[in-house]
C-alpha atoms as a PDB file:
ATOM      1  CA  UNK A   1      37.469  19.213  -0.302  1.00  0.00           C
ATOM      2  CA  UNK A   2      36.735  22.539  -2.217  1.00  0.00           C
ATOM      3  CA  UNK A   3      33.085  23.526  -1.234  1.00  0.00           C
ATOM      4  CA  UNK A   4      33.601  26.957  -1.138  1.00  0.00           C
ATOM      5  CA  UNK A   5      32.383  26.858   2.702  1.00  0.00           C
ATOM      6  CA  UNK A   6      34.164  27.643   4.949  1.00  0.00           C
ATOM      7  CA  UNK A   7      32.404  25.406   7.582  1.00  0.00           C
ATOM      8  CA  UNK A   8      32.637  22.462   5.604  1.00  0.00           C
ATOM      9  CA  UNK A   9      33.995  19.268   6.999  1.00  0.00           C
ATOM     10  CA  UNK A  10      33.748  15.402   6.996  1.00  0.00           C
ATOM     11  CA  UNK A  11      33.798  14.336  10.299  1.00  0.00           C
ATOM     12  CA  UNK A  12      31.715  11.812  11.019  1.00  0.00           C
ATOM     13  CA  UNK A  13      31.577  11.811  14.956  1.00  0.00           C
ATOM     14  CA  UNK A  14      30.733  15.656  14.529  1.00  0.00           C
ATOM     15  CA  UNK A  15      28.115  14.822  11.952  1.00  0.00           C
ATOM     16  CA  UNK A  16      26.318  12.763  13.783  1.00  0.00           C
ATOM     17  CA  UNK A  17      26.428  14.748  17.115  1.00  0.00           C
ATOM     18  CA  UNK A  18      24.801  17.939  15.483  1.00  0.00           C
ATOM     19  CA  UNK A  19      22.175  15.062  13.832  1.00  0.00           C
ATOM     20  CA  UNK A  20      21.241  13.795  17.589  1.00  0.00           C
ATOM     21  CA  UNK A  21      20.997  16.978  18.927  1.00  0.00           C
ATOM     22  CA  UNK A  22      18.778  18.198  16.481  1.00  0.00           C
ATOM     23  CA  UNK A  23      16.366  15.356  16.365  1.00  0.00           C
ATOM     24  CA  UNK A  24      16.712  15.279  20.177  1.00  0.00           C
ATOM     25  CA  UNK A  25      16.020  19.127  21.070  1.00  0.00           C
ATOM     26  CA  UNK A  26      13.722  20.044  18.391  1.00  0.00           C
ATOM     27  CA  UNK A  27      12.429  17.457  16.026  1.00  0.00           C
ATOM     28  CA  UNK A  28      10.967  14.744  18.754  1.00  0.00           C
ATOM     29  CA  UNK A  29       9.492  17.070  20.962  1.00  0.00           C
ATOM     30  CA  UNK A  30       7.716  19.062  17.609  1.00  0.00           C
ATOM     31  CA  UNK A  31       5.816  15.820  17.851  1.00  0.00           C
ATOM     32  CA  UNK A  32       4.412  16.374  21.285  1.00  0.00           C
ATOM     33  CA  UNK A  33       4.134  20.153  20.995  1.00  0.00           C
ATOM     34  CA  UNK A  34       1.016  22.019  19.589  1.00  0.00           C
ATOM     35  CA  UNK A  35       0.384  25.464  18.004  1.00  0.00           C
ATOM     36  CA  UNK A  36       3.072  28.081  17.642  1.00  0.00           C
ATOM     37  CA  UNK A  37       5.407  25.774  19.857  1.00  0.00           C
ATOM     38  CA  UNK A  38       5.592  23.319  17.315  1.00  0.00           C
ATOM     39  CA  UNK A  39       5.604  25.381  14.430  1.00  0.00           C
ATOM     40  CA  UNK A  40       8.873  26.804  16.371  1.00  0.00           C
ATOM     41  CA  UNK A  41      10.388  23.614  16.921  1.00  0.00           C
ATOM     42  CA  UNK A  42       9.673  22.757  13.569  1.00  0.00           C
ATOM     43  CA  UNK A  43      11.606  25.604  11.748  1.00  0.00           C
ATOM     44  CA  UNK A  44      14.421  24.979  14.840  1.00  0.00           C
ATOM     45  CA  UNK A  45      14.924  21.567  13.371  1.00  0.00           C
ATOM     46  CA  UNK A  46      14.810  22.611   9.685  1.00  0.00           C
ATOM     47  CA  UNK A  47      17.422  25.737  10.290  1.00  0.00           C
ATOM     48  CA  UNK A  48      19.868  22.718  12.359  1.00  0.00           C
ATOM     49  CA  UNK A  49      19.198  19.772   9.259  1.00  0.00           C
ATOM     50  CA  UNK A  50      20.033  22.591   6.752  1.00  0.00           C
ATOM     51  CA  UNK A  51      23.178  23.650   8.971  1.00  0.00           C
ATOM     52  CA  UNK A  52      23.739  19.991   9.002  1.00  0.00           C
ATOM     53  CA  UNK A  53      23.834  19.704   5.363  1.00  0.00           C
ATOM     54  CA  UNK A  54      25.752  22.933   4.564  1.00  0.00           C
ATOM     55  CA  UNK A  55      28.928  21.621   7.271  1.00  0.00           C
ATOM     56  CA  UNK A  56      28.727  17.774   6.640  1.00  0.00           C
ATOM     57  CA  UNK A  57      27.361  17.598   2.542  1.00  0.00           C
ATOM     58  CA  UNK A  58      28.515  14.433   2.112  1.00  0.00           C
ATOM     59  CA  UNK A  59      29.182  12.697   5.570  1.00  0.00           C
ATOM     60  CA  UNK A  60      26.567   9.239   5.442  1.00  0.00           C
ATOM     61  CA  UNK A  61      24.265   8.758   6.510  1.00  0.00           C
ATOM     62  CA  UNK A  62      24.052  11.547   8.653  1.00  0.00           C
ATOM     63  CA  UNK A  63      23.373  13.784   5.079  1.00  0.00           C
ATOM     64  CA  UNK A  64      20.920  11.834   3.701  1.00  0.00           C
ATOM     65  CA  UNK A  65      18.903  11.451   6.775  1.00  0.00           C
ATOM     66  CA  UNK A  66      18.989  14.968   7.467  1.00  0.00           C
ATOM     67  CA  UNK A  67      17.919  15.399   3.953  1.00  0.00           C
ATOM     68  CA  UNK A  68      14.937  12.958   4.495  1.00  0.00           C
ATOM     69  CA  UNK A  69      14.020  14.538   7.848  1.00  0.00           C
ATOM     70  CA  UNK A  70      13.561  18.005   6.245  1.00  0.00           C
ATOM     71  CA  UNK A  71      11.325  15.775   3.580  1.00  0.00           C
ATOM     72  CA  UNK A  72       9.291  14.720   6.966  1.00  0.00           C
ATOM     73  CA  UNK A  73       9.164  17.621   8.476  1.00  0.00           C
ATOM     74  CA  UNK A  74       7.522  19.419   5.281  1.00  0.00           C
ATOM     75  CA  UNK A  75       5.420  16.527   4.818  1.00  0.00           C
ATOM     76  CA  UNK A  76       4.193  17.107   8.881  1.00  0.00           C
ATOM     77  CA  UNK A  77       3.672  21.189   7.800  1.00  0.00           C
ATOM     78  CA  UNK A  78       1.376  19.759   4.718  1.00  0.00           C
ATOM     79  CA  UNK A  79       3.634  21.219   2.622  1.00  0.00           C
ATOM     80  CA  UNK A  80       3.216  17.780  -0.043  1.00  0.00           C
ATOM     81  CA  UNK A  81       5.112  19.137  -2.961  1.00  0.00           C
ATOM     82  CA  UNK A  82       8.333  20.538  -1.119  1.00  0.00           C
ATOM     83  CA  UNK A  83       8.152  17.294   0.919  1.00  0.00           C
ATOM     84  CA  UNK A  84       8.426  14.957  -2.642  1.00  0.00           C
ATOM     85  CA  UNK A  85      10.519  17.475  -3.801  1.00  0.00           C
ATOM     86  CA  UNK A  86      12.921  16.670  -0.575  1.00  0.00           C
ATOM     87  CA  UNK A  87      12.626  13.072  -0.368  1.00  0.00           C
ATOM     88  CA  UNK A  88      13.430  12.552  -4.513  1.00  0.00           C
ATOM     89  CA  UNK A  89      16.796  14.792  -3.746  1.00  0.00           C
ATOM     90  CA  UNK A  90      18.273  11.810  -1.438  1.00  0.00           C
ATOM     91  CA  UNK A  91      18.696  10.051  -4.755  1.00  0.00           C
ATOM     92  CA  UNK A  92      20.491  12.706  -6.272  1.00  0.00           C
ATOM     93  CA  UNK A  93      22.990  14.315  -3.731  1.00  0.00           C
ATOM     94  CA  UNK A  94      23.368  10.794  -2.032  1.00  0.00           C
ATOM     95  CA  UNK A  95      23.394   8.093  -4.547  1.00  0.00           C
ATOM     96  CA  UNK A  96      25.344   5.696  -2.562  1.00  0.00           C
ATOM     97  CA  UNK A  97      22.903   5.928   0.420  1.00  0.00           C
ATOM     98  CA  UNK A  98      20.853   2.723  -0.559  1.00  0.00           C
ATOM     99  CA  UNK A  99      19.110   2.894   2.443  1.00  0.00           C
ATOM    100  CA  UNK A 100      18.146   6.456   2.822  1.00  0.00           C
ATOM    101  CA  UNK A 101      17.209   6.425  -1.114  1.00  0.00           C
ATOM    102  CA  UNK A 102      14.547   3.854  -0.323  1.00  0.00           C
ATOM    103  CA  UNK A 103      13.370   5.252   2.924  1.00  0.00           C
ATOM    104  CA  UNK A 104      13.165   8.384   0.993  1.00  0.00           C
ATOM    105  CA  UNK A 105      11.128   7.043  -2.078  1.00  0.00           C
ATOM    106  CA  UNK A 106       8.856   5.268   0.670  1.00  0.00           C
ATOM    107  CA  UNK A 107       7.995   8.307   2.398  1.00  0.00           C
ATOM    108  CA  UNK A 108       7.056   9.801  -0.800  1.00  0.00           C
ATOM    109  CA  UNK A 109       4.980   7.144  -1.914  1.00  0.00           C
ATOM    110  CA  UNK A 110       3.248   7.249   1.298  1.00  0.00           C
ATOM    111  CA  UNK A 111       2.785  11.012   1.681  1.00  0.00           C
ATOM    112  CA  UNK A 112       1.324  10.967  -1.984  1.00  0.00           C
ATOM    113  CA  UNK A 113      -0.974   7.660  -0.860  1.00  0.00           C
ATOM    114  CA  UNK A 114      -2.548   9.518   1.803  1.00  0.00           C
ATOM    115  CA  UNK A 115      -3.107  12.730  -0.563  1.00  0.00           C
ATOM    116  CA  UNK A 116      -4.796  10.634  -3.174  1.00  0.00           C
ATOM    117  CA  UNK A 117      -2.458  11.302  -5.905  1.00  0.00           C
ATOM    118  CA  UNK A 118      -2.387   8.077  -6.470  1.00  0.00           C
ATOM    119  CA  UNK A 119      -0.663   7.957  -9.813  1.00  0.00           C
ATOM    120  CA  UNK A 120       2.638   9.519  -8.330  1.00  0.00           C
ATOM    121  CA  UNK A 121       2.591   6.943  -5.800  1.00  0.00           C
ATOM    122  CA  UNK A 122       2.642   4.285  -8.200  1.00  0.00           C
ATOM    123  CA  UNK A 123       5.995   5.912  -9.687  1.00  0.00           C
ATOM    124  CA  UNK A 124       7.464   5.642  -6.541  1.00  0.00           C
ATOM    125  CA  UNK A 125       6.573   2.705  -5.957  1.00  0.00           C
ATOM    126  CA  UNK A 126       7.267   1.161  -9.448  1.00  0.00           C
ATOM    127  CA  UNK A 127      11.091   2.859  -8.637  1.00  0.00           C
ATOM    128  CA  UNK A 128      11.256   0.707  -5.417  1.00  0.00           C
ATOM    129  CA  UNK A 129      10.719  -2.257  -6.952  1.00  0.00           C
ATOM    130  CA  UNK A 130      12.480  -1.740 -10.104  1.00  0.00           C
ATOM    131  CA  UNK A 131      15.555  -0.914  -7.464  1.00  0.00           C
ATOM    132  CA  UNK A 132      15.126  -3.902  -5.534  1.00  0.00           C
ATOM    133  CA  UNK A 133      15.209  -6.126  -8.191  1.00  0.00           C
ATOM    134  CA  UNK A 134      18.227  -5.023  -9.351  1.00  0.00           C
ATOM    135  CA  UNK A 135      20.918  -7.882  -9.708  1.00  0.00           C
ATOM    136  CA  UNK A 136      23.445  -4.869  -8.024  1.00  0.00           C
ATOM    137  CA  UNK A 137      20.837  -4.342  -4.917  1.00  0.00           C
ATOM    138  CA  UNK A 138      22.307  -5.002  -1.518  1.00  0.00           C
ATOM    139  CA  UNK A 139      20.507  -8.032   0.089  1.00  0.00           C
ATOM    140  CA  UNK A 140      19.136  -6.192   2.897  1.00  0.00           C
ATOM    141  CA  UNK A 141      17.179  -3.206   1.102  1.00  0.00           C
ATOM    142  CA  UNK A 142      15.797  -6.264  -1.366  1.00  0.00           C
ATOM    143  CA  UNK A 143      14.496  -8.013   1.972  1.00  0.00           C
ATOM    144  CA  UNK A 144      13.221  -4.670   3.449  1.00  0.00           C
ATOM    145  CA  UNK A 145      11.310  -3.862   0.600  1.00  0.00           C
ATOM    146  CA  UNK A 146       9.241  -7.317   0.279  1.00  0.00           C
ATOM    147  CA  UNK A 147       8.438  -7.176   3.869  1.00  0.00           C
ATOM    148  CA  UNK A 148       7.091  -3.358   2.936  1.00  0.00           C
ATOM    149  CA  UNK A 149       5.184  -5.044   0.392  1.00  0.00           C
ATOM    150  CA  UNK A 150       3.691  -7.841   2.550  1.00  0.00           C
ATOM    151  CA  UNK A 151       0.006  -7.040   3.701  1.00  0.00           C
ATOM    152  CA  UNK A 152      -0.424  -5.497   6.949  1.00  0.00           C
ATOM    153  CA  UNK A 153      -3.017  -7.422   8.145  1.00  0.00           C
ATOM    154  CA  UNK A 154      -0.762 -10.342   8.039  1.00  0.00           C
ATOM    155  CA  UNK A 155      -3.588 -12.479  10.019  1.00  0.00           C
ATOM    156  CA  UNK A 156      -4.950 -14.290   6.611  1.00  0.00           C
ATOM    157  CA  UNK A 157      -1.975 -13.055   4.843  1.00  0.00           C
ATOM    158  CA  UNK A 158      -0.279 -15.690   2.783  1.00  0.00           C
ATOM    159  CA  UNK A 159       3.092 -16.602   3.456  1.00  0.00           C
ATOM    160  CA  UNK A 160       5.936 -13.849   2.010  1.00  0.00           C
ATOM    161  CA  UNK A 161       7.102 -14.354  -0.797  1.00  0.00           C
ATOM    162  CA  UNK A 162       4.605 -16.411  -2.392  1.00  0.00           C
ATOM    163  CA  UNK A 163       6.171 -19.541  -3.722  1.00  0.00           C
ATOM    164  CA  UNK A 164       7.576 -19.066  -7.421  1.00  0.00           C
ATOM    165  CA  UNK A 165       7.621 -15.278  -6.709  1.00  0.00           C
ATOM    166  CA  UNK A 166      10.698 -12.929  -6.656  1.00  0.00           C
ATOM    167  CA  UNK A 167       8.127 -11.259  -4.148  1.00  0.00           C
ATOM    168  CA  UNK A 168       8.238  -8.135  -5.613  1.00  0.00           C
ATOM    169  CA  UNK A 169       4.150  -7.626  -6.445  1.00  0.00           C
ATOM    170  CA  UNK A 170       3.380  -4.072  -5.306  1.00  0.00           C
ATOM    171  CA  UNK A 171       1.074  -4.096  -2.990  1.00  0.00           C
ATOM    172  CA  UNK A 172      -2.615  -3.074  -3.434  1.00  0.00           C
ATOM    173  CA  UNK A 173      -4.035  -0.566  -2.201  1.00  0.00           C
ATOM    174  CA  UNK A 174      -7.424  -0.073  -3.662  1.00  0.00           C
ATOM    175  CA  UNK A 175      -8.543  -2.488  -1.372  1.00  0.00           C
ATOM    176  CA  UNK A 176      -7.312  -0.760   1.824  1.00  0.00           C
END
């Protein structure tokens, strides 16, 4: 495959041994760590997803979720537009990686929830659902993606999906 680099390769074994050790030595313990340790683990993990992604473009779904981890990781650094900017790419360089796709659009909705752009959210969102419903979609993102939708205080909650619904309703969040 003609990528023009020189490092480039498919194997999927490989792939996803350079993905566990990154997540492994860097991106986990970033969680744990504080200050300039974590801001070093941090850019460790970004410089090995990016490696990842420049020697395995298009090995799934070790791309895409290297793709979506550097999405997390800017979202973790409060860096909110790179993050969206990250997680909306899955679609585009991976658009056979149903699962990643909606994990990505997810964690931008999210991300943009909890920044109170509310609006964007609801595009998201809207894009999940629109996705889901889909007569193409694979059965399991469809099921994922109602029980993402189903309250989380599930203690009252009514049953999921209510009967007569395709139990797609976006969920509500001015009440939360």
């Amino acid at each position: 495959a003609g990528t023009g680099n020189p490092y480039f390769t498919t194997d999927p074994a490989a792939a996803r041994a350079l993905f566990d050790q990154i997540t492994r030595d860097y991106h986990l313990p970033s969680a744990e760590a504080q200050g300039g340790a974590k801001e070093r683990l941090l850019q460790q993990a970004v410089a090995g997803y990016e490696n990842l992604l420049q020697r395995y473009p298009t090995v799934s779904p070790w791309a895409p979720q290297a793709q979506r981890s550097l999405g997390n990781i800017r979202a973790e650094q409060g860096r909110i537009d790179d993050a969206v900017k990250l997680y909306s790419a899955v679609a585009s360089r991976f658009p056979g990686a149903d699962w990643e796709i909606l994990q990505s659009w997810k964690s931008a909705a999210d991300l943009l929830w909890d920044s109170h752009r509310e609006a964007e959210a609801r595009g998201f969102e809207q894009t999940i659902v629109q996705r889901s419903d889909a007569p193409s979609a694979a059965p399991s993102p469809q099921t994922t993606i109602r029980g993402t939708q189903q309250p989380l205080d599930s203690n009252d909650a009514e049953p999921w999906p209510p009967p007569g619904s395709s139990g797609t309703v976006a969920r509500d969040r001015t009440s939360t």
